[in-house]
C-alpha atoms as a PDB file:
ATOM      1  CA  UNK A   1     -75.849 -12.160 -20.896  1.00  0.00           C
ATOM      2  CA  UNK A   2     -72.346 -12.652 -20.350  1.00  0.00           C
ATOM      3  CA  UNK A   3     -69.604 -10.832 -18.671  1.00  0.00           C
ATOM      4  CA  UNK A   4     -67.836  -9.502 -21.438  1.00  0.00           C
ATOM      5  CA  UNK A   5     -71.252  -7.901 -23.166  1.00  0.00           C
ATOM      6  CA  UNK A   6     -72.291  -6.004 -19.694  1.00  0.00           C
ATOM      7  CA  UNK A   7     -68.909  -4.527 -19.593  1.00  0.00           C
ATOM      8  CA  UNK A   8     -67.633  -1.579 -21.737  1.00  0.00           C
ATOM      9  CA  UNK A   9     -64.517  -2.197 -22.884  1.00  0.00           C
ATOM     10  CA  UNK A  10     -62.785   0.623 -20.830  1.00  0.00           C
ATOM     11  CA  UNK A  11     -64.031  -1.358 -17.350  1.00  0.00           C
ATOM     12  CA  UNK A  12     -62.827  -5.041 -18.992  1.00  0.00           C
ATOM     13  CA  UNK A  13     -59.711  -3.113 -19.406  1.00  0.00           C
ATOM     14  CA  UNK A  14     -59.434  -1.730 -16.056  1.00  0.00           C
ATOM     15  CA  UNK A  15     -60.326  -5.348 -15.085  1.00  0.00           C
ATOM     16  CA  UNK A  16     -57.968  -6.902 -17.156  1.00  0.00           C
ATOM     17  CA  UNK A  17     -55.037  -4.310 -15.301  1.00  0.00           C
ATOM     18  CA  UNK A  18     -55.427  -4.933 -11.988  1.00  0.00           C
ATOM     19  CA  UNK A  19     -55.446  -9.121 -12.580  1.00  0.00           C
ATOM     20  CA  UNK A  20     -53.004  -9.501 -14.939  1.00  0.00           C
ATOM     21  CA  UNK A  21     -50.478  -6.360 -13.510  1.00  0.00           C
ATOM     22  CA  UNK A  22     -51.156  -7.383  -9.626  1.00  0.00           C
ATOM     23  CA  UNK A  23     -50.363 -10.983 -10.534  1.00  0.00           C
ATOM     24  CA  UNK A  24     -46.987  -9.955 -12.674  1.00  0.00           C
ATOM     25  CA  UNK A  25     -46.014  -7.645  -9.822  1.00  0.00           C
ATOM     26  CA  UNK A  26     -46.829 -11.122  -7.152  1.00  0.00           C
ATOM     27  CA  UNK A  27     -45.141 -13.746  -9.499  1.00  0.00           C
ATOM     28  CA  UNK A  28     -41.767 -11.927  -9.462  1.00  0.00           C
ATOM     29  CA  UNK A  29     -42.200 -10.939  -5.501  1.00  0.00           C
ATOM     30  CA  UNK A  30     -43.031 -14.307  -4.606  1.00  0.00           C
ATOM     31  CA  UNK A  31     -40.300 -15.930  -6.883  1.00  0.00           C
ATOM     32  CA  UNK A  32     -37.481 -13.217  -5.706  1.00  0.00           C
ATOM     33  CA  UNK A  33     -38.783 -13.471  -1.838  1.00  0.00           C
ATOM     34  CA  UNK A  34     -37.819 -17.120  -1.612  1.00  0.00           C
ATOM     35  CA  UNK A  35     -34.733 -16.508  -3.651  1.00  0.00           C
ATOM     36  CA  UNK A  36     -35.954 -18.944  -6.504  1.00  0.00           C
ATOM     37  CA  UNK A  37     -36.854 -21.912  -4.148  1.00  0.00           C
ATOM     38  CA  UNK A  38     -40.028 -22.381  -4.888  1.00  0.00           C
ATOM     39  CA  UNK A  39     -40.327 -25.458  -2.993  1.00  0.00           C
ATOM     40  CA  UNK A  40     -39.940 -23.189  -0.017  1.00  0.00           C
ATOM     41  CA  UNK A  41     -42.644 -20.740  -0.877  1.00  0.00           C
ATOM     42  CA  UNK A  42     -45.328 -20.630   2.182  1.00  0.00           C
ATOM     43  CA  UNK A  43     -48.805 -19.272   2.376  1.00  0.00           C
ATOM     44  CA  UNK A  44     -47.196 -16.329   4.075  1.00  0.00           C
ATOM     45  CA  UNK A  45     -44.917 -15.747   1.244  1.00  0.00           C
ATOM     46  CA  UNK A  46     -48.221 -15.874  -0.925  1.00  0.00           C
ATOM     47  CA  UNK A  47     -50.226 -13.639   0.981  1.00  0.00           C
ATOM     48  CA  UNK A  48     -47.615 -10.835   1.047  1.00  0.00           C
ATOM     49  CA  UNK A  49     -46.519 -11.177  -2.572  1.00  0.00           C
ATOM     50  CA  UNK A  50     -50.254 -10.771  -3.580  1.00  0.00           C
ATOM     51  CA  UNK A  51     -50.659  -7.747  -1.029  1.00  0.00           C
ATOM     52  CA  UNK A  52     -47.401  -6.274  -3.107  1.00  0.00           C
ATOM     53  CA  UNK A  53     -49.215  -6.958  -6.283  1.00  0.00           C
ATOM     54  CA  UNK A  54     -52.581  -5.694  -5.393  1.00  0.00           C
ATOM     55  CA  UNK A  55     -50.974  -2.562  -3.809  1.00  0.00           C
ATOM     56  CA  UNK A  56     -48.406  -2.505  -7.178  1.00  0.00           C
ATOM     57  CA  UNK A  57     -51.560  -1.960  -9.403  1.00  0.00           C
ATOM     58  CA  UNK A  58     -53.264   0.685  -7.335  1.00  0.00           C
ATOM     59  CA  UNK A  59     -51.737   3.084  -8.937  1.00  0.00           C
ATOM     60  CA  UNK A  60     -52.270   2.262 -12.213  1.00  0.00           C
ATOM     61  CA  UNK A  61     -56.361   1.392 -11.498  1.00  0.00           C
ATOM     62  CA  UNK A  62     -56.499   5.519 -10.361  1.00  0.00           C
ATOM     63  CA  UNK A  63     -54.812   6.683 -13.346  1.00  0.00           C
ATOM     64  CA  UNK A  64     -57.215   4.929 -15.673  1.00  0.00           C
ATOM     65  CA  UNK A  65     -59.698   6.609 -14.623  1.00  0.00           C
ATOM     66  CA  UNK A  66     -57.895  10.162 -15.571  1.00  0.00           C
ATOM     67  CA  UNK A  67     -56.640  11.224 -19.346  1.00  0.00           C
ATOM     68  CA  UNK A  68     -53.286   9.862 -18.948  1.00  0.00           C
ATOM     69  CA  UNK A  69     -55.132   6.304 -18.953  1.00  0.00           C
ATOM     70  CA  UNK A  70     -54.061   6.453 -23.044  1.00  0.00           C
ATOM     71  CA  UNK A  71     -50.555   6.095 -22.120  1.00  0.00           C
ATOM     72  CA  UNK A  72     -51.216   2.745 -20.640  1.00  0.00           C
ATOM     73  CA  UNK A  73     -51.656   1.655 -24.575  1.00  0.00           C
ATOM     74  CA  UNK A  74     -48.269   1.930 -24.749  1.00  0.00           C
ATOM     75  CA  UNK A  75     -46.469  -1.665 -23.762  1.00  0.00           C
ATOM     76  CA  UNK A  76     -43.019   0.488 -22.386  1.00  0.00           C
ATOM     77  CA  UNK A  77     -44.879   2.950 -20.419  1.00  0.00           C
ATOM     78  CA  UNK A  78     -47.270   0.692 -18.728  1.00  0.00           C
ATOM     79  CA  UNK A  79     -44.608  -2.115 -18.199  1.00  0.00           C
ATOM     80  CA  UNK A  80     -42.558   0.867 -16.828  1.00  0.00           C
ATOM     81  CA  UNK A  81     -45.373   2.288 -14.148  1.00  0.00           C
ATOM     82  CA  UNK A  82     -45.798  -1.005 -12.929  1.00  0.00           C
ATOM     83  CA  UNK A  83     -42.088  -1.826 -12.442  1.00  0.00           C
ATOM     84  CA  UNK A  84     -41.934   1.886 -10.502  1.00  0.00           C
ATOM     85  CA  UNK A  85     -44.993   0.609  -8.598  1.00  0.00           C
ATOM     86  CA  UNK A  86     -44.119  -2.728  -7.907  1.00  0.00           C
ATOM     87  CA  UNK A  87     -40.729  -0.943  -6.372  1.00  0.00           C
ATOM     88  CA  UNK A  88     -42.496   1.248  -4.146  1.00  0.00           C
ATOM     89  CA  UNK A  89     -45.207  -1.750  -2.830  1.00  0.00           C
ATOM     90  CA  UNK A  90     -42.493  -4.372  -2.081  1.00  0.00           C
ATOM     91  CA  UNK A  91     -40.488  -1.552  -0.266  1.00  0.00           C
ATOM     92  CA  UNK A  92     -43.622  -0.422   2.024  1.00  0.00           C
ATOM     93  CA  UNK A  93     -44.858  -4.184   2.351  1.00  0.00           C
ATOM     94  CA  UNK A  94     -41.778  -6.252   4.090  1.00  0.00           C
ATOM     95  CA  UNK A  95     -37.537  -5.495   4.230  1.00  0.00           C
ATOM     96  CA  UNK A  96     -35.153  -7.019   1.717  1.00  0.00           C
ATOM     97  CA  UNK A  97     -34.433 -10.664   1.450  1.00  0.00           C
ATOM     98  CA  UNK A  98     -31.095  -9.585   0.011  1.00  0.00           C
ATOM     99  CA  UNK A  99     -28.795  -7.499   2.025  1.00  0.00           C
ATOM    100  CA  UNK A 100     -29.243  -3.909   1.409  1.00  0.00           C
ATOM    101  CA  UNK A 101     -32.438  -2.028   2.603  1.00  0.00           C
ATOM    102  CA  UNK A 102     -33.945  -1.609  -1.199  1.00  0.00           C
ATOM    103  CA  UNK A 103     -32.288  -4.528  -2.917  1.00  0.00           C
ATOM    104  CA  UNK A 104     -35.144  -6.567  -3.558  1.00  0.00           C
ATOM    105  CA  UNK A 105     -37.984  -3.943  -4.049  1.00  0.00           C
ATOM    106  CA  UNK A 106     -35.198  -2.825  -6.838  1.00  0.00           C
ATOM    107  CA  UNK A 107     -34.694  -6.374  -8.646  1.00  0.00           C
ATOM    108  CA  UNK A 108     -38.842  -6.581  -7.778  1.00  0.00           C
ATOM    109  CA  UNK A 109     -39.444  -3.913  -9.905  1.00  0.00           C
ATOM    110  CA  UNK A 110     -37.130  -4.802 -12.612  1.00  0.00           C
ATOM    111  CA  UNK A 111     -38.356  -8.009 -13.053  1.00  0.00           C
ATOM    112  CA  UNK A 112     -42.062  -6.846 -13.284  1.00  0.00           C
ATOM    113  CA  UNK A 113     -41.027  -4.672 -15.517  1.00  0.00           C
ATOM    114  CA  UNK A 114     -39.598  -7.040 -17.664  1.00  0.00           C
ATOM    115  CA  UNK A 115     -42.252  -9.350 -16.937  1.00  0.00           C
ATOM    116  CA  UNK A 116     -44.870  -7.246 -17.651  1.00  0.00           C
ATOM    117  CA  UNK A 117     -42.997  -5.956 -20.944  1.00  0.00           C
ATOM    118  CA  UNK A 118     -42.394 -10.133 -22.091  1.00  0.00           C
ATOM    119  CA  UNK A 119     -46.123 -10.828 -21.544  1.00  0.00           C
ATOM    120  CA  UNK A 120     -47.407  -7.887 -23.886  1.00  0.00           C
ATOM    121  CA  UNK A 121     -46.027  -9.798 -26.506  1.00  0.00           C
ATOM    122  CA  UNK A 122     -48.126 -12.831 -26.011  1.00  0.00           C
ATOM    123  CA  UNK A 123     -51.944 -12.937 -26.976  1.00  0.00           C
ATOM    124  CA  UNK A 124     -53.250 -12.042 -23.755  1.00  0.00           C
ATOM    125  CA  UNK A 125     -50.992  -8.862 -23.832  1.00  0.00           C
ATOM    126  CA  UNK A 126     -51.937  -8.156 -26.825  1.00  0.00           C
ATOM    127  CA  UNK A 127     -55.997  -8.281 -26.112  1.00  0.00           C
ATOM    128  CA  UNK A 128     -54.887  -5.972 -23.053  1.00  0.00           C
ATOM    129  CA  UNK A 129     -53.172  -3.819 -25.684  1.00  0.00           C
ATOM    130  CA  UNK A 130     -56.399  -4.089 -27.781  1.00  0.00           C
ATOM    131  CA  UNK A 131     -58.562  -2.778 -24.404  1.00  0.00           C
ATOM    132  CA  UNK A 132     -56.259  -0.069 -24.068  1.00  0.00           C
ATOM    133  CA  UNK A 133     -56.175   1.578 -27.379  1.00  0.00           C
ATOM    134  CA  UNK A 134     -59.893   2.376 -26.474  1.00  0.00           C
ATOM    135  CA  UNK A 135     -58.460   5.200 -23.963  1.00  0.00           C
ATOM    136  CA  UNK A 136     -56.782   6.780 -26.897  1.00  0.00           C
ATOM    137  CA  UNK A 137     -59.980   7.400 -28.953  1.00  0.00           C
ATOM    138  CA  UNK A 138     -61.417   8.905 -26.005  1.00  0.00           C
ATOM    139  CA  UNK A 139     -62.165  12.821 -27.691  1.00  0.00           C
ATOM    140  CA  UNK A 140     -63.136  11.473 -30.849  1.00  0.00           C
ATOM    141  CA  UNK A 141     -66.310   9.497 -29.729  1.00  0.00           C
ATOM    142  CA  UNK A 142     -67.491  12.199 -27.230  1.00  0.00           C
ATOM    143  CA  UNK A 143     -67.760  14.450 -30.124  1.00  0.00           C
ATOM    144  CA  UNK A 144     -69.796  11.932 -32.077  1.00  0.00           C
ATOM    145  CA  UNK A 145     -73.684  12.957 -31.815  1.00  0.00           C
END
């Protein structure tokens, strides 16, 4: 039995989220923390950008489990949450690279944003797409006898 057949498709979808999100919402932390030197990046720079994305997608993981987890089929409004989330996790986890207080949790969030909107074009996106549309047929199979 493999993974994939001992999880409905709702759960591979939640899975899906929090790995693919958490590690869009890390890329552009780690990438924006070490202002694009990336032969400067540290395993301290690695540990907080992943504590920024896994905190980024926390969020998200709670409202799948609620109806508004069919909104999350949509490319703009998940790309969106994240980007909002990824704002508020890099502002609570460390201070701004840059010089203003909010500087970098803003271009954080922008990026992931954009990040997150650039991969939902590619074929992973679009299997994540695929695992979310299952959210939006949510009334019609409880009715099913």
């Amino acid at each position: 039995m493999n993974l994939k057949s001992a999880l409905h498709e709702r759960h591979q979808f939640r899975l899906a989220l929090c790995g693919h999100k958490a590690v869009e919402a890390g890329a552009v932390c780690l990438l924006l923390m070490v202002q694009g030197h990336l032969a400067m990046v540290t395993f301290a720079h690695v540990e907080i950008a992943g504590k920024t994305g896994l905190l980024a997608v926390f969020p998200a993981l709670g409202v799948s489990f609620t109806k508004y987890a069919r909104y999350f089929a949509n490319r703009w409004v998940s790309s969106a949450f994240l980007g909002i989330c990824t704002f508020l996790a890099d502002a609570t986890i460390h201070a701004s690279h840059y010089p203003g207080e909010y500087t970098e949790a803003a271009l954080t969030g922008i990026g992931a944003f954009f990040f997150s909107l650039a991969i939902s074009y590619t074929p992973v996106g679009k299997e994540i797409d695929r695992l979310a549309e299952n959210f939006l047929h949510r009334h019609e199979t409880a009715a099913v006898p």
